[in-house]
C-alpha atoms as a PDB file:
ATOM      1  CA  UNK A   1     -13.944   8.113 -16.409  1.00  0.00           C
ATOM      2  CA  UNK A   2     -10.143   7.873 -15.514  1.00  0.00           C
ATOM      3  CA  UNK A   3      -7.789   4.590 -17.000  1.00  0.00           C
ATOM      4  CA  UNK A   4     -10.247   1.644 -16.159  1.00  0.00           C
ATOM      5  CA  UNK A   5     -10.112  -2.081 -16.097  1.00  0.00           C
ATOM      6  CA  UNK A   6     -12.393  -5.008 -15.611  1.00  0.00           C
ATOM      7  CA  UNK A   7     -11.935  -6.841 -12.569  1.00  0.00           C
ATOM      8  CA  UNK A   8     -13.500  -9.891 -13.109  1.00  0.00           C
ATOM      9  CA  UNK A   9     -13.526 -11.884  -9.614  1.00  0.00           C
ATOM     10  CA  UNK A  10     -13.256 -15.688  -9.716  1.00  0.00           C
ATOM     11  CA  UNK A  11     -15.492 -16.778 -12.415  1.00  0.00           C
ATOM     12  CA  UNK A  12     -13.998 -20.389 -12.010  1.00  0.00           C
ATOM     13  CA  UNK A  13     -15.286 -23.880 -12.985  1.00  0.00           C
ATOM     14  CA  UNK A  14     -14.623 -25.065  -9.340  1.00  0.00           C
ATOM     15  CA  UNK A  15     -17.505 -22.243  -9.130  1.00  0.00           C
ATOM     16  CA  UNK A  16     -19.306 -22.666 -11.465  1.00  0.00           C
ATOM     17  CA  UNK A  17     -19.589 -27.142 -11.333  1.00  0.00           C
ATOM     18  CA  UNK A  18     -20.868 -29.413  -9.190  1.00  0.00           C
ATOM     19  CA  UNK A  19     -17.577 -29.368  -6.519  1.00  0.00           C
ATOM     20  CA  UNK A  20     -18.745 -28.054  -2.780  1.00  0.00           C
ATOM     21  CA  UNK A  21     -18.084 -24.424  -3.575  1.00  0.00           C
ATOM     22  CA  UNK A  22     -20.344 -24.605  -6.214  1.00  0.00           C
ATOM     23  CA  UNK A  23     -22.458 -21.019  -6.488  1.00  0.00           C
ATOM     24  CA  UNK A  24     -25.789 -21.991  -8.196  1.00  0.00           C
ATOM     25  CA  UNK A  25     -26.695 -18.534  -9.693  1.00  0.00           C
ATOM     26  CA  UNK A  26     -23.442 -18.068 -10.985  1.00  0.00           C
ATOM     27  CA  UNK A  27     -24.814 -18.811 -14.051  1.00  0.00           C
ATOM     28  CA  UNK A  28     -27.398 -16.400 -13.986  1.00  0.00           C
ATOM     29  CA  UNK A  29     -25.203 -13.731 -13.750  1.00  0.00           C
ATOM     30  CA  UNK A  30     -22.667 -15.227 -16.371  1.00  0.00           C
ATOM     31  CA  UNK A  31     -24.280 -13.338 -19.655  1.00  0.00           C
ATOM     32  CA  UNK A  32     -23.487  -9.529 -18.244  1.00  0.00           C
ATOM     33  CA  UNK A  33     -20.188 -11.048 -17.061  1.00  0.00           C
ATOM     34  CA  UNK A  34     -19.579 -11.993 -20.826  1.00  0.00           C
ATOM     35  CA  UNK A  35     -20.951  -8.536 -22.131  1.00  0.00           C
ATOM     36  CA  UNK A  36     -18.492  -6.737 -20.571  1.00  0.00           C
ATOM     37  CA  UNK A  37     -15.907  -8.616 -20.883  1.00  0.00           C
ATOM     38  CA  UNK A  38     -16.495  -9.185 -24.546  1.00  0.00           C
ATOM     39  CA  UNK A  39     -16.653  -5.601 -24.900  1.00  0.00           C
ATOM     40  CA  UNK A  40     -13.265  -4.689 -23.473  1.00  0.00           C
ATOM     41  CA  UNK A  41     -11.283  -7.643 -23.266  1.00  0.00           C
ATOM     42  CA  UNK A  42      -8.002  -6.075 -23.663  1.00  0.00           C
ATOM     43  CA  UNK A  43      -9.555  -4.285 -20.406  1.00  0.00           C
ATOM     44  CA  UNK A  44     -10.609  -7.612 -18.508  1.00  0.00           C
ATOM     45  CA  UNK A  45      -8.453  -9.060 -15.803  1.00  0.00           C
ATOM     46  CA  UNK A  46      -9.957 -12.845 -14.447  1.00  0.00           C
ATOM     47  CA  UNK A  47      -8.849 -13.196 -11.049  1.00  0.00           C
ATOM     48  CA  UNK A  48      -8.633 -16.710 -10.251  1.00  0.00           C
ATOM     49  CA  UNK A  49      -8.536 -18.021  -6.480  1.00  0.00           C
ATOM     50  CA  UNK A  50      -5.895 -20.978  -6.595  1.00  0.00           C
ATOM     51  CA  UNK A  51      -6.439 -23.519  -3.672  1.00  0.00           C
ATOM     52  CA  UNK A  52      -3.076 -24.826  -2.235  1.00  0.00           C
ATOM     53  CA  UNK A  53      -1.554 -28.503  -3.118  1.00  0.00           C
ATOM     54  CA  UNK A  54      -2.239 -29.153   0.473  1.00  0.00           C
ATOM     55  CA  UNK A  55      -2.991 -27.706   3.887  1.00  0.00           C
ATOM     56  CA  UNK A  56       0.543 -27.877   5.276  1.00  0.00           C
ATOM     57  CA  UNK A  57       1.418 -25.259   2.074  1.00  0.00           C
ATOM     58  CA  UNK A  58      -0.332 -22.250   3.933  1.00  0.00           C
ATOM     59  CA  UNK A  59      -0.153 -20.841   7.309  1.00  0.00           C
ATOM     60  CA  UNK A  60      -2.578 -19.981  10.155  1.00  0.00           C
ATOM     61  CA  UNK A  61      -6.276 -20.144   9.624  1.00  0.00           C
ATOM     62  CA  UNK A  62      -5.994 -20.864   6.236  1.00  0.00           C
ATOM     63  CA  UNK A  63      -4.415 -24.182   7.307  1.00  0.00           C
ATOM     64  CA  UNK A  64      -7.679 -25.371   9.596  1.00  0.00           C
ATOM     65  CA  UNK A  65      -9.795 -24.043   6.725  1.00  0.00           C
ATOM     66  CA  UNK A  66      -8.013 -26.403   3.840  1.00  0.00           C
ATOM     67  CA  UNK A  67      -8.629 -29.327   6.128  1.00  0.00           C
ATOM     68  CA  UNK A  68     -11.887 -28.172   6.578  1.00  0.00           C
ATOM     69  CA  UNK A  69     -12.086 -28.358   2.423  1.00  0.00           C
ATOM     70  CA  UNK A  70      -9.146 -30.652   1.734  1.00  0.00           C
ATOM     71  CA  UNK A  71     -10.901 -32.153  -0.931  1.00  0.00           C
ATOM     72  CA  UNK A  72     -11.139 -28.589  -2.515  1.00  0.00           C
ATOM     73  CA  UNK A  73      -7.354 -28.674  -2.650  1.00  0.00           C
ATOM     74  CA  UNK A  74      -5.519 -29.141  -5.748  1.00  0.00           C
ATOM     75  CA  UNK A  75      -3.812 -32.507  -4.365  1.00  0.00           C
ATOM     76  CA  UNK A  76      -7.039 -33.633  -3.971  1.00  0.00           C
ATOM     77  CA  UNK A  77      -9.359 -31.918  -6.904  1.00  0.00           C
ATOM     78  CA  UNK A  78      -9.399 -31.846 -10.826  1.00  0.00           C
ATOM     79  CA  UNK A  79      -6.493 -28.823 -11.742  1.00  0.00           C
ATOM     80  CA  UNK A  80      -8.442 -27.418 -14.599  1.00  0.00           C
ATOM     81  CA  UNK A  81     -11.480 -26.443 -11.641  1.00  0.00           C
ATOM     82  CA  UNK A  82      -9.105 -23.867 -11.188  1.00  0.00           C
ATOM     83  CA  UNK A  83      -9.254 -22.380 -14.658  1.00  0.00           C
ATOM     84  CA  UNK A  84     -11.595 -19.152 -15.630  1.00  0.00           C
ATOM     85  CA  UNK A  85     -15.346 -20.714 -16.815  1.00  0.00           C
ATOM     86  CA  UNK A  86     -15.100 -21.260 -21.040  1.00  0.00           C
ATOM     87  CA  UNK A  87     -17.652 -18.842 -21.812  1.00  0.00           C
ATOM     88  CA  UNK A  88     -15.079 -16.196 -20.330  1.00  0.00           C
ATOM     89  CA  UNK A  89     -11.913 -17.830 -21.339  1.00  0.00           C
ATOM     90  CA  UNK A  90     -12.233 -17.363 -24.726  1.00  0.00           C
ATOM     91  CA  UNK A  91     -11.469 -13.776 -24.450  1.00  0.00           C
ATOM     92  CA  UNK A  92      -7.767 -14.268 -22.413  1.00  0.00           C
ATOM     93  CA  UNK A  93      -5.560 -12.947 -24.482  1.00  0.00           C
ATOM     94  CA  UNK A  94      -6.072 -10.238 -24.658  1.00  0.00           C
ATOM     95  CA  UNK A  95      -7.992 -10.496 -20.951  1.00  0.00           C
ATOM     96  CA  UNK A  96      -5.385 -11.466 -18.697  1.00  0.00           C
ATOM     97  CA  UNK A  97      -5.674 -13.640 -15.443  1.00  0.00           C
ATOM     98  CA  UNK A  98      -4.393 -12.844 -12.225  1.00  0.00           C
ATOM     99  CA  UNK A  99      -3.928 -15.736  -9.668  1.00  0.00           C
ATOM    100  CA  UNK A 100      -4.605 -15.143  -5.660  1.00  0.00           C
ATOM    101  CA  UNK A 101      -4.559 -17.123  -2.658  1.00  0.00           C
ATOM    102  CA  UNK A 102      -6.961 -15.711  -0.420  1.00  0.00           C
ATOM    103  CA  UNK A 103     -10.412 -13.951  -1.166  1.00  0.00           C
ATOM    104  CA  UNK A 104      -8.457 -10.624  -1.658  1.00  0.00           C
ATOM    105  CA  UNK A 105      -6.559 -10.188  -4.850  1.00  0.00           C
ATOM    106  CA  UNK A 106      -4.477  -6.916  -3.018  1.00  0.00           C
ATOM    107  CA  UNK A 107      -2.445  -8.967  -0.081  1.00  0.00           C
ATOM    108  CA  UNK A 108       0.390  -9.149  -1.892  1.00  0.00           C
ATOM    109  CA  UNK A 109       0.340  -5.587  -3.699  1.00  0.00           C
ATOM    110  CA  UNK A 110       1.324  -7.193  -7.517  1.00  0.00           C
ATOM    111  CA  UNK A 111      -1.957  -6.215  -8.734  1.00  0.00           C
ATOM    112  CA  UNK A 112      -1.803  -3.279  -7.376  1.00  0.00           C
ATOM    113  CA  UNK A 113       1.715  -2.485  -8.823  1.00  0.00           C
ATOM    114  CA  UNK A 114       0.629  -3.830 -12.072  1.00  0.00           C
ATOM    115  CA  UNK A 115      -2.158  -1.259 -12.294  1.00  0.00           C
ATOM    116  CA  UNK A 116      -0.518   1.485 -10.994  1.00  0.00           C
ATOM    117  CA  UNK A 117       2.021   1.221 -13.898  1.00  0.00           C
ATOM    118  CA  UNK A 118      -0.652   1.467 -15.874  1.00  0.00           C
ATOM    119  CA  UNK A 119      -2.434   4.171 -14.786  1.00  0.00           C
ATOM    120  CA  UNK A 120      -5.912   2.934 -13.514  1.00  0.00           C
ATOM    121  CA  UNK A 121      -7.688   5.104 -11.624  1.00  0.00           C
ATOM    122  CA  UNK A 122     -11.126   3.091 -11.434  1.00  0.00           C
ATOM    123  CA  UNK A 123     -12.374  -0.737 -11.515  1.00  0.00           C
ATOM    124  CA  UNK A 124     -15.458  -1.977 -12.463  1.00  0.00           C
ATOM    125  CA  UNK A 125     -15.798  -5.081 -10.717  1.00  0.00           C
ATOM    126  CA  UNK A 126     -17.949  -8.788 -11.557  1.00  0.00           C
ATOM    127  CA  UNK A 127     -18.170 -11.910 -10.250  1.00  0.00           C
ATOM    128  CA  UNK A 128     -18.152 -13.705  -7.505  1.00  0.00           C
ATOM    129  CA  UNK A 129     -19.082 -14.272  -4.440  1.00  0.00           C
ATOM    130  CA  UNK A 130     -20.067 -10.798  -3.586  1.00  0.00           C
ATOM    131  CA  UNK A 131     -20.152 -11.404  -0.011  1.00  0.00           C
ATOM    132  CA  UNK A 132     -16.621 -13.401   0.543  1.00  0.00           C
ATOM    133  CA  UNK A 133     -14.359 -12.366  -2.506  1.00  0.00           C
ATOM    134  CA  UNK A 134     -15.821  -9.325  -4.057  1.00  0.00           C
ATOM    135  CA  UNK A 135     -16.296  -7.671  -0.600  1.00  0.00           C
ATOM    136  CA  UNK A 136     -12.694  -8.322  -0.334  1.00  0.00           C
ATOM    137  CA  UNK A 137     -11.554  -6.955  -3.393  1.00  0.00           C
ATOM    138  CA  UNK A 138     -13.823  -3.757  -3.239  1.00  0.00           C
ATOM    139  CA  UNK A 139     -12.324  -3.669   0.319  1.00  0.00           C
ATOM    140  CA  UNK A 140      -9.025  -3.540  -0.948  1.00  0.00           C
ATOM    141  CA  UNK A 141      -9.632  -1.189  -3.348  1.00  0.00           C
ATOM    142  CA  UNK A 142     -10.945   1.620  -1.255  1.00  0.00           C
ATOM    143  CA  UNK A 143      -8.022   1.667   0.663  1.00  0.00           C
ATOM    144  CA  UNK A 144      -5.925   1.567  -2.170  1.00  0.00           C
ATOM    145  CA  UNK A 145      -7.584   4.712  -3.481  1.00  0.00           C
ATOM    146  CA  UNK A 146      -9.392   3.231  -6.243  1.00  0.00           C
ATOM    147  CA  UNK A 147     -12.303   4.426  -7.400  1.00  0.00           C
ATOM    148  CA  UNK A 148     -14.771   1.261  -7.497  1.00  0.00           C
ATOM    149  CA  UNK A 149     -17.890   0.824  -9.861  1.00  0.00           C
ATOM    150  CA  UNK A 150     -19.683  -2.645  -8.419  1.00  0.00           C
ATOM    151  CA  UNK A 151     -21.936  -3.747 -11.120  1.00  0.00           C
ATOM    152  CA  UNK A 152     -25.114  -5.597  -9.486  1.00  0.00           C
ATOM    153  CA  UNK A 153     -26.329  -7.744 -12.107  1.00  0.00           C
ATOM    154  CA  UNK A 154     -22.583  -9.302 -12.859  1.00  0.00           C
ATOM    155  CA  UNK A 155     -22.064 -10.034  -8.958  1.00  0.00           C
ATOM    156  CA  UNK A 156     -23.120 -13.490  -7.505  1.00  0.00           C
ATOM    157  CA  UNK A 157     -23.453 -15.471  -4.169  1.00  0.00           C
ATOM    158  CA  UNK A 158     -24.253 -18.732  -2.997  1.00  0.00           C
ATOM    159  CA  UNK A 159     -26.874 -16.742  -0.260  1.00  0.00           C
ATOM    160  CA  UNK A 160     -29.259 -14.384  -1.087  1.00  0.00           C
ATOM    161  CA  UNK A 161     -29.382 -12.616   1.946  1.00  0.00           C
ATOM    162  CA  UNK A 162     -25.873 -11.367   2.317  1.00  0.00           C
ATOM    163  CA  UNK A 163     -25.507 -10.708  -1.492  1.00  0.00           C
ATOM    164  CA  UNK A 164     -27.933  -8.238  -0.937  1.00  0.00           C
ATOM    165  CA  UNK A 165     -26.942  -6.902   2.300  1.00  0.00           C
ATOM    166  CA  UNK A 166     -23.159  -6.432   0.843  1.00  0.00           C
ATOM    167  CA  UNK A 167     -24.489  -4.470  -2.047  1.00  0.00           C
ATOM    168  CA  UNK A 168     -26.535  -2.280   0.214  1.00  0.00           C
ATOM    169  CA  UNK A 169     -23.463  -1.979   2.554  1.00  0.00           C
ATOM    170  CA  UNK A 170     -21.278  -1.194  -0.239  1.00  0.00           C
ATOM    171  CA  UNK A 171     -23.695   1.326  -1.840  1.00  0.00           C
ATOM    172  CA  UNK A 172     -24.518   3.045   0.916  1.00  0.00           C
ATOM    173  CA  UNK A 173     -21.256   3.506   3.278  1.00  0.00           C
ATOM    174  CA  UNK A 174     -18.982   3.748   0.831  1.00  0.00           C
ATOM    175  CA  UNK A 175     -21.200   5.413  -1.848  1.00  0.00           C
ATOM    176  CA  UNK A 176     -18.216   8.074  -2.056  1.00  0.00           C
ATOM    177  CA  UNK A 177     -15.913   5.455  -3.189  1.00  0.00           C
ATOM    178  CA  UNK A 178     -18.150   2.771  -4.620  1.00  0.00           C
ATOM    179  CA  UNK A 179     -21.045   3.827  -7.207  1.00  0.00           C
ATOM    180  CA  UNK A 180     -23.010   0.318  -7.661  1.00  0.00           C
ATOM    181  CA  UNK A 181     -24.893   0.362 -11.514  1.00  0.00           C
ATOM    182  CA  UNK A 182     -25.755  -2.360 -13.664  1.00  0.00           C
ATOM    183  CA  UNK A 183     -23.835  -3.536 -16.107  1.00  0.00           C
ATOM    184  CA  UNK A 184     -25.919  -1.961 -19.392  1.00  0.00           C
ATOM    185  CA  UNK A 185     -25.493   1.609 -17.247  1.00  0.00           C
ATOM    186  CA  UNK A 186     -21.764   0.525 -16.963  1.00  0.00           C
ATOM    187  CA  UNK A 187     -21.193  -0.374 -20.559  1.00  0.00           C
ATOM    188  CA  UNK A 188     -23.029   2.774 -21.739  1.00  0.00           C
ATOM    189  CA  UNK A 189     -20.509   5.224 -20.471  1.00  0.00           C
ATOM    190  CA  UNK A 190     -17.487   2.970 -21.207  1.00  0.00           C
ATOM    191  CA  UNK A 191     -18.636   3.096 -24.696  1.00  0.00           C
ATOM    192  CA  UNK A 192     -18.666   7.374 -24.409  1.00  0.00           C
END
């Protein structure tokens, strides 16, 4: 496997609580999301999806959808919703966090920059929601040129259906560019 990192999509408390973005089975996907990151911290970046102080901050679409959710804005909600879940916070540092406005972590092209410097080749992504932010950052990372390993049992969404229609999307059309494993199939070659 070429220079890899953990991309660990928006394992957040505003996530993972009772707020109205809540994703219920986040937990149940939380222990493989640990186990890899607990394995290669110093290989773990947390993307975390940071809401605007208020609509008028962004632009377009984005501004109709924070009124939609104002109360999901940080004016409005509880700052530390924004922070990575505990269970997976205990490993930054060395796991680093990488902060994004919109479902895709790439609009910007820091991350990208930052891994390019160091020479990753291929991500192994987690978290969530595999059919809004994870699409976007697999997305992303095809065009990039990344080589993408999407591991199923570390990937959540609030609806069933589309979580497993993305996988099967993902697997399937882009199965030259995305490989989608578990996380104990991931873990065992990482360890090689």
């Amino acid at each position: 496997m070429t220079e890899w990192i953990h991309l660990c999509i928006d394992m957040q408390s505003m996530f993972a609580e009772g707020t109205p973005w809540q994703v219920p089975w986040m937990a149940s996907v939380s222990p493989a999301v640990v186990e890899v990151a607990g394995e290669h911290p110093d290989r773990t970046v947390f993307t975390r999806f940071v809401p605007p102080e208020s609509p008028e901050q962004v632009t377009g679409a984005w501004q109709q959808y924070y009124r939609k959710w104002e109360v999901m804005t940080l004016e409005r909600m509880d700052r530390q919703l924004v922070e990575v879940v505990p269970e997976l916070a205990r490993f930054i540092p060395p796991a680093r966090t990488f902060d994004k406005m919109t479902y895709s972590p790439w609009v910007d092209g820091r991350l990208h920059r930052i891994l390019q410097a160091e020479g990753v080749g291929t991500l192994a992504i987690t978290g969530g929601e595999t059919d809004v932010c994870v699409l976007a950052a697999v997305l992303g990372a095809i065009d990039l040129g990344y080589s993408v390993k999407l591991l199923s049992d570390a990937v959540c969404s609030g609806a069933d259906q589309t979580h497993d229609a993305t996988l099967q999307l993902l697997g399937d059309r882009f199965s030259v560019q995305v490989e989608v494993l578990t996380s104990d199939q991931f873990l065992r070659r990482s360890s090689r």
